[in-house]
PDB file of N, CA and C in Angstrom:
ATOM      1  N   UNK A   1     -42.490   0.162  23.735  1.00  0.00           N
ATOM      2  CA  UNK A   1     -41.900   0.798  22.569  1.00  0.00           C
ATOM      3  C   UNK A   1     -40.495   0.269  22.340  1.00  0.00           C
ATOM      4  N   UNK A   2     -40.198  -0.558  21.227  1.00  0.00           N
ATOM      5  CA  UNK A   2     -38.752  -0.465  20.831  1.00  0.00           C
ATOM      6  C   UNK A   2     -37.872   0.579  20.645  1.00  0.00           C
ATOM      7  N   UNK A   3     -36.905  -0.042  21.236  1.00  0.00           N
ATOM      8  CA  UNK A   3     -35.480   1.552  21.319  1.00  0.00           C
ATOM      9  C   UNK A   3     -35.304   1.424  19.852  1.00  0.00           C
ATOM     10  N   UNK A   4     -35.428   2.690  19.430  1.00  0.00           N
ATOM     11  CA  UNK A   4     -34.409   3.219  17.913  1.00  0.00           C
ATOM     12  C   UNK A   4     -33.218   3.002  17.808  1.00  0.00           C
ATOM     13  N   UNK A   5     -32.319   1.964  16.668  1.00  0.00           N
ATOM     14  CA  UNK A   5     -31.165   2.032  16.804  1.00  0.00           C
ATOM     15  C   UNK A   5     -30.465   3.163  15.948  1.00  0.00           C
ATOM     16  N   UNK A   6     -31.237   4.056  15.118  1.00  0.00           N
ATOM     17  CA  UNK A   6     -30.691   4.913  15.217  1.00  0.00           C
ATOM     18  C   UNK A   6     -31.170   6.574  15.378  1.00  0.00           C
ATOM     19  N   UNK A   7     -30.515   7.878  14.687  1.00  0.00           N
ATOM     20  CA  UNK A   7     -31.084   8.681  14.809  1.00  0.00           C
ATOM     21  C   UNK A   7     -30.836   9.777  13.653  1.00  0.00           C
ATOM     22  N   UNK A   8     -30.693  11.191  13.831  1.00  0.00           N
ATOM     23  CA  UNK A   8     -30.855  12.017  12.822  1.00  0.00           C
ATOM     24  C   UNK A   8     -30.313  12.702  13.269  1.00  0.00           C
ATOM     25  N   UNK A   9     -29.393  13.570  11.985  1.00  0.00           N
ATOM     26  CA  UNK A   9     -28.386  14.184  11.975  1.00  0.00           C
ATOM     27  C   UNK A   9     -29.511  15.588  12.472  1.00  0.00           C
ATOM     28  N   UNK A  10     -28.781  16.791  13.740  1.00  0.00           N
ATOM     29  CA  UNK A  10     -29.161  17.650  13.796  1.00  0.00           C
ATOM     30  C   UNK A  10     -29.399  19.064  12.899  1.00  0.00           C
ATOM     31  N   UNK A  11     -28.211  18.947  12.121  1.00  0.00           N
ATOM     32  CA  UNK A  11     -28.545  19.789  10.911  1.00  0.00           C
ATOM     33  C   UNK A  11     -29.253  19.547   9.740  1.00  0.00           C
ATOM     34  N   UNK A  12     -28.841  18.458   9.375  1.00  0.00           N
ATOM     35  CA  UNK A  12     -29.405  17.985   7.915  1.00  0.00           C
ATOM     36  C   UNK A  12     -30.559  17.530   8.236  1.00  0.00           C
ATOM     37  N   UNK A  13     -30.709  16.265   9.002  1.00  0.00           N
ATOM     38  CA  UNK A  13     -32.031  15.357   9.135  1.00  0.00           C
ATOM     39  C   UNK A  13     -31.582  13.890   8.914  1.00  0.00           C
ATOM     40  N   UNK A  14     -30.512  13.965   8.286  1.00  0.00           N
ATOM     41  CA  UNK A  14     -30.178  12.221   7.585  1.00  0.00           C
ATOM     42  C   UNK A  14     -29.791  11.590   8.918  1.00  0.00           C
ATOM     43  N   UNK A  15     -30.072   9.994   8.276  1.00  0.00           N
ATOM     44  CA  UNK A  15     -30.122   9.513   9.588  1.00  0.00           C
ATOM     45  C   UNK A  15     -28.501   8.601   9.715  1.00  0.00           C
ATOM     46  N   UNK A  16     -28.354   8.544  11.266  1.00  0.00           N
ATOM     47  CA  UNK A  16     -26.837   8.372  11.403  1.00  0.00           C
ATOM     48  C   UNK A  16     -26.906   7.559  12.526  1.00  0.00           C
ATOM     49  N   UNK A  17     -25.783   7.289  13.124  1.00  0.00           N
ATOM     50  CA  UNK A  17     -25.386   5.910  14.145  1.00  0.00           C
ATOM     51  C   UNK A  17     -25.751   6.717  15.227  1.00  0.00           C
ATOM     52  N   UNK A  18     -26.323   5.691  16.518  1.00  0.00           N
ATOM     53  CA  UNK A  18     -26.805   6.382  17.676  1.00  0.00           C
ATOM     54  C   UNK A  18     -25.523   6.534  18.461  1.00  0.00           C
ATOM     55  N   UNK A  19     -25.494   7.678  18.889  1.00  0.00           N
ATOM     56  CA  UNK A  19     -24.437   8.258  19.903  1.00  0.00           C
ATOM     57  C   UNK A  19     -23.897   9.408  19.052  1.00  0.00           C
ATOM     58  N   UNK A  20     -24.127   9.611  17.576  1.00  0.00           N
ATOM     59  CA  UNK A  20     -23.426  10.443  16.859  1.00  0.00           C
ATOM     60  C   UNK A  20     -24.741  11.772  16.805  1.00  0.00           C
ATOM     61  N   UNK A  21     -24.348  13.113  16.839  1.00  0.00           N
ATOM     62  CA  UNK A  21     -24.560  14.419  16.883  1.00  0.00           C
ATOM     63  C   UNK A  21     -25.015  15.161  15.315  1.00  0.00           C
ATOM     64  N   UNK A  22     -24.113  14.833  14.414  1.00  0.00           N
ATOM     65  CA  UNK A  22     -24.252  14.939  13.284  1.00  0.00           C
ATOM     66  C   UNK A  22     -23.342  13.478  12.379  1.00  0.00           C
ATOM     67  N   UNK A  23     -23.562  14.395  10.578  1.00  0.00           N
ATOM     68  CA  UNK A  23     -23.540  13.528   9.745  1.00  0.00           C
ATOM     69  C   UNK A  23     -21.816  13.113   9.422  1.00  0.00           C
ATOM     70  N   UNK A  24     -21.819  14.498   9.390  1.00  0.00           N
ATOM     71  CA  UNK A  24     -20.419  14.511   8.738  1.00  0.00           C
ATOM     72  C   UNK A  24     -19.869  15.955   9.503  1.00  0.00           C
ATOM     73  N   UNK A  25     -18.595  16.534   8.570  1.00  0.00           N
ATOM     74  CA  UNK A  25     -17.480  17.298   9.231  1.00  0.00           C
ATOM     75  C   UNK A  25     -18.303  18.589   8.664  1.00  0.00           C
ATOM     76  N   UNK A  26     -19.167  18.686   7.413  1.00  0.00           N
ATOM     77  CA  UNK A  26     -20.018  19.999   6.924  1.00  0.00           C
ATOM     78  C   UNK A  26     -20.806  20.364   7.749  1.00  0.00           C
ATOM     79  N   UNK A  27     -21.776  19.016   8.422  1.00  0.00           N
ATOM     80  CA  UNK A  27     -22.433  19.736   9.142  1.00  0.00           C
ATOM     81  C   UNK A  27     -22.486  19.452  10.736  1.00  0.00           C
ATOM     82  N   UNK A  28     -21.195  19.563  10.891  1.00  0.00           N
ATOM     83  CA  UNK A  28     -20.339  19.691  12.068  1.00  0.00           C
ATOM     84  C   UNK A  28     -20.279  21.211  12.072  1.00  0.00           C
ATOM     85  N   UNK A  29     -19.530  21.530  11.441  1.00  0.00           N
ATOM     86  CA  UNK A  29     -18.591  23.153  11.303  1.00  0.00           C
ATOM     87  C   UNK A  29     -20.288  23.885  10.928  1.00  0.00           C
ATOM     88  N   UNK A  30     -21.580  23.612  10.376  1.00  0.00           N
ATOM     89  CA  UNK A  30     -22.324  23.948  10.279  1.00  0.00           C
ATOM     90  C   UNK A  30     -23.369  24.704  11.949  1.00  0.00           C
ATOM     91  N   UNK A  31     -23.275  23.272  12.602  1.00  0.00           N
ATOM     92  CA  UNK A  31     -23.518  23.176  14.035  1.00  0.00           C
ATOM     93  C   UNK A  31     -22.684  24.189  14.771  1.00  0.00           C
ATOM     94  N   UNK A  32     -21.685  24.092  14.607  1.00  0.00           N
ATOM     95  CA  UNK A  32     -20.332  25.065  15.656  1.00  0.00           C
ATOM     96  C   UNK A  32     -21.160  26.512  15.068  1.00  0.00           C
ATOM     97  N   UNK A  33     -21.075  26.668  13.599  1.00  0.00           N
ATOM     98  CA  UNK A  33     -21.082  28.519  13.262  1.00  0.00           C
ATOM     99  C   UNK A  33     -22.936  28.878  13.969  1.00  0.00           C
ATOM    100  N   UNK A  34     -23.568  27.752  13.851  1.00  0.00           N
ATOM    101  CA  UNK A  34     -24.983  27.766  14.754  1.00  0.00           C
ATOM    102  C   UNK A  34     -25.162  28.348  16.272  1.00  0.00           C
ATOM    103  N   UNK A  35     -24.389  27.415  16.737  1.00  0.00           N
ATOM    104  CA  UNK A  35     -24.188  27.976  18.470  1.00  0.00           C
ATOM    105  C   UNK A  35     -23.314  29.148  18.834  1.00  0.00           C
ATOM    106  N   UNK A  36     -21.841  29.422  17.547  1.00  0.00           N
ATOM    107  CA  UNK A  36     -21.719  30.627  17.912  1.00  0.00           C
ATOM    108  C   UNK A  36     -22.180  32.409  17.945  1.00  0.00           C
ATOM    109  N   UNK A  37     -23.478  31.912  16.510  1.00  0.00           N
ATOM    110  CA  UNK A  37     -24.440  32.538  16.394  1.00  0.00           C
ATOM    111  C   UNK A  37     -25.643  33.066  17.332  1.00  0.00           C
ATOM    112  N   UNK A  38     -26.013  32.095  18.249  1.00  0.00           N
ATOM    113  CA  UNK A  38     -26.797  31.989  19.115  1.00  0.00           C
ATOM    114  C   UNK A  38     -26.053  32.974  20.154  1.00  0.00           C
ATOM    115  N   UNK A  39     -24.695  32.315  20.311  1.00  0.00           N
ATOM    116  CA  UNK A  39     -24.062  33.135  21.617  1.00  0.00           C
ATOM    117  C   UNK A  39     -23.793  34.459  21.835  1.00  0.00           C
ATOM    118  N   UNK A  40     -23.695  35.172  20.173  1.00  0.00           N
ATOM    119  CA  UNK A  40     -22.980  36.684  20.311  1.00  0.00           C
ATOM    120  C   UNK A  40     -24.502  37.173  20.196  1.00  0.00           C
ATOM    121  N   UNK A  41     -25.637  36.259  19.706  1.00  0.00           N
ATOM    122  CA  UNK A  41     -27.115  37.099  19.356  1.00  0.00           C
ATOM    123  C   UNK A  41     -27.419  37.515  21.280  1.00  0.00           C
ATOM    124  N   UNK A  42     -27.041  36.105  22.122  1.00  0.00           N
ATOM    125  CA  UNK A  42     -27.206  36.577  23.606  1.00  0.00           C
ATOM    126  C   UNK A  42     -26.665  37.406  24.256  1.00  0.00           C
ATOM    127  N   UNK A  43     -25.149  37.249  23.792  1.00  0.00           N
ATOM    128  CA  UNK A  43     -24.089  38.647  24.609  1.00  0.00           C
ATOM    129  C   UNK A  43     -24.499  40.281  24.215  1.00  0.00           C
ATOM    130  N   UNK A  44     -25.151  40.319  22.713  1.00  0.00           N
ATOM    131  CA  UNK A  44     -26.039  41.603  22.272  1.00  0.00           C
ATOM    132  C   UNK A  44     -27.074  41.770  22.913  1.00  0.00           C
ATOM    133  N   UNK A  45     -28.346  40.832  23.054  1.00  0.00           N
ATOM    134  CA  UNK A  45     -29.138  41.207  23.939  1.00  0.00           C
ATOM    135  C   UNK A  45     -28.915  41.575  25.502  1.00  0.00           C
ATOM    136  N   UNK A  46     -27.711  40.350  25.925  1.00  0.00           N
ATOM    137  CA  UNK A  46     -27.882  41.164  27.711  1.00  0.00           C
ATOM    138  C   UNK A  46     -27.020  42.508  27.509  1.00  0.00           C
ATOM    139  N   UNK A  47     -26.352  42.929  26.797  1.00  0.00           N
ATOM    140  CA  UNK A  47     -25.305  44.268  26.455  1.00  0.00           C
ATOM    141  C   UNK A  47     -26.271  45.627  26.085  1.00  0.00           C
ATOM    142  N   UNK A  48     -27.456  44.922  25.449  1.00  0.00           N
ATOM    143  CA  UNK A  48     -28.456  45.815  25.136  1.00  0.00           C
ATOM    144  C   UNK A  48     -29.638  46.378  26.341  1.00  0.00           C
ATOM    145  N   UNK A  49     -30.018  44.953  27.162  1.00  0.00           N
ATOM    146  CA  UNK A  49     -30.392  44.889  28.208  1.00  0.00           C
ATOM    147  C   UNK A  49     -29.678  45.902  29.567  1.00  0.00           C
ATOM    148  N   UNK A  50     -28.427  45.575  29.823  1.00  0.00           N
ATOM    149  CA  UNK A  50     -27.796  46.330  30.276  1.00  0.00           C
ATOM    150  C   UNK A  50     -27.641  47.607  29.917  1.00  0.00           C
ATOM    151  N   UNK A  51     -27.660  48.172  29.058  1.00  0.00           N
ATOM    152  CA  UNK A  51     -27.164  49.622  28.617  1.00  0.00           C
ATOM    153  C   UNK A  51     -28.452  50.467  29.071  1.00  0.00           C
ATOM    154  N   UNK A  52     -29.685  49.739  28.350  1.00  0.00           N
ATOM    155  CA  UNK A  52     -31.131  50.415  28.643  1.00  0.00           C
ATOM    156  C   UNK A  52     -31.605  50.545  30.270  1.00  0.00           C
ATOM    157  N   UNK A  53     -30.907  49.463  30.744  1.00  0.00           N
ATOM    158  CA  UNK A  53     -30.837  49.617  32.869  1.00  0.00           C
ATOM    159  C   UNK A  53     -30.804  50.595  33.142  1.00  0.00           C
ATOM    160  N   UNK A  54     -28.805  51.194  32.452  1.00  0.00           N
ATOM    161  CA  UNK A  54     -27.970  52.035  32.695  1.00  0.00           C
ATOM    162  C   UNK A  54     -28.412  53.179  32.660  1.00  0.00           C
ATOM    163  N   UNK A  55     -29.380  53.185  30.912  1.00  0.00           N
ATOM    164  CA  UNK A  55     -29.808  54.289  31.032  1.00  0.00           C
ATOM    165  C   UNK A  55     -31.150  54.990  31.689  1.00  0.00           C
ATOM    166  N   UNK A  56     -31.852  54.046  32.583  1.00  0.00           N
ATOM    167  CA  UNK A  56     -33.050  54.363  33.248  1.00  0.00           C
ATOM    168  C   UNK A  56     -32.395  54.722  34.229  1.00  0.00           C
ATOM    169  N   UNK A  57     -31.435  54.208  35.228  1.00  0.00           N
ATOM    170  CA  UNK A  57     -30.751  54.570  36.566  1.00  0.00           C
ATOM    171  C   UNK A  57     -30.642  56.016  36.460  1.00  0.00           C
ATOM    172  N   UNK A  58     -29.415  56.402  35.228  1.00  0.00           N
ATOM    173  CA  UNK A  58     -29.308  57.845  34.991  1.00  0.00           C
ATOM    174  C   UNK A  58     -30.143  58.635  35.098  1.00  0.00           C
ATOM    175  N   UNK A  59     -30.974  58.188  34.092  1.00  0.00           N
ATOM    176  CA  UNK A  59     -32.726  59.282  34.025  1.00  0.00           C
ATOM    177  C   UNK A  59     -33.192  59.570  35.080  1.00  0.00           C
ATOM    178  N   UNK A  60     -32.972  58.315  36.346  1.00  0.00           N
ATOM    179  CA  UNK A  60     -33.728  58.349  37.522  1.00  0.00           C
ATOM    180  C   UNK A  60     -33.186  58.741  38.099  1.00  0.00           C
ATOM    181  N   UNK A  61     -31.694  59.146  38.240  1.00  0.00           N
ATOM    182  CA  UNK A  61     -31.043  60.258  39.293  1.00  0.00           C
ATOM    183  C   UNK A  61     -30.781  61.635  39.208  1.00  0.00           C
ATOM    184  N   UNK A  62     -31.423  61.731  37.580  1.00  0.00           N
ATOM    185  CA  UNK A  62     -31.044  62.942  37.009  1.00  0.00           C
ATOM    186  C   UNK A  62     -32.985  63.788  37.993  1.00  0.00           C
ATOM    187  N   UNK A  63     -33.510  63.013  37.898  1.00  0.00           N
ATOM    188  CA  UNK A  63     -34.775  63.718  38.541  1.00  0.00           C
ATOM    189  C   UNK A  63     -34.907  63.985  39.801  1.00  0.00           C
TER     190      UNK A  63
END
């Protein structure tokens, strides 16, 4: 198989120089508000995760 010299922008799709991530600086700052999205959706779930623990422990000492 020949190596690809190049590749595709992760947000958009357009295609761009190999070693590069994205296209441009839009969908740069596009990428960043992506992963920080991802991160507070995870810190809610284990916060949610945690609380529902918290509240089985209780239940279970209250019996």
């Amino acid at each position: 198989m020949p190596e690809d010299d190049h590749r595709h922008c992760k947000v958009c799709g357009k295609v761009i120089v190999k070693g590069d991530k994205v296209c441009s600086a839009s969908c740069q700052e596009t990428m960043e508000a992506n992963a920080r999205t991802r991160q507070n959706t995870m810190y809610l779930m284990y916060g949610g995760l945690a609380f529902i623990l918290f509240l089985l422990v209780v239940g279970a000492i209250r019996l």
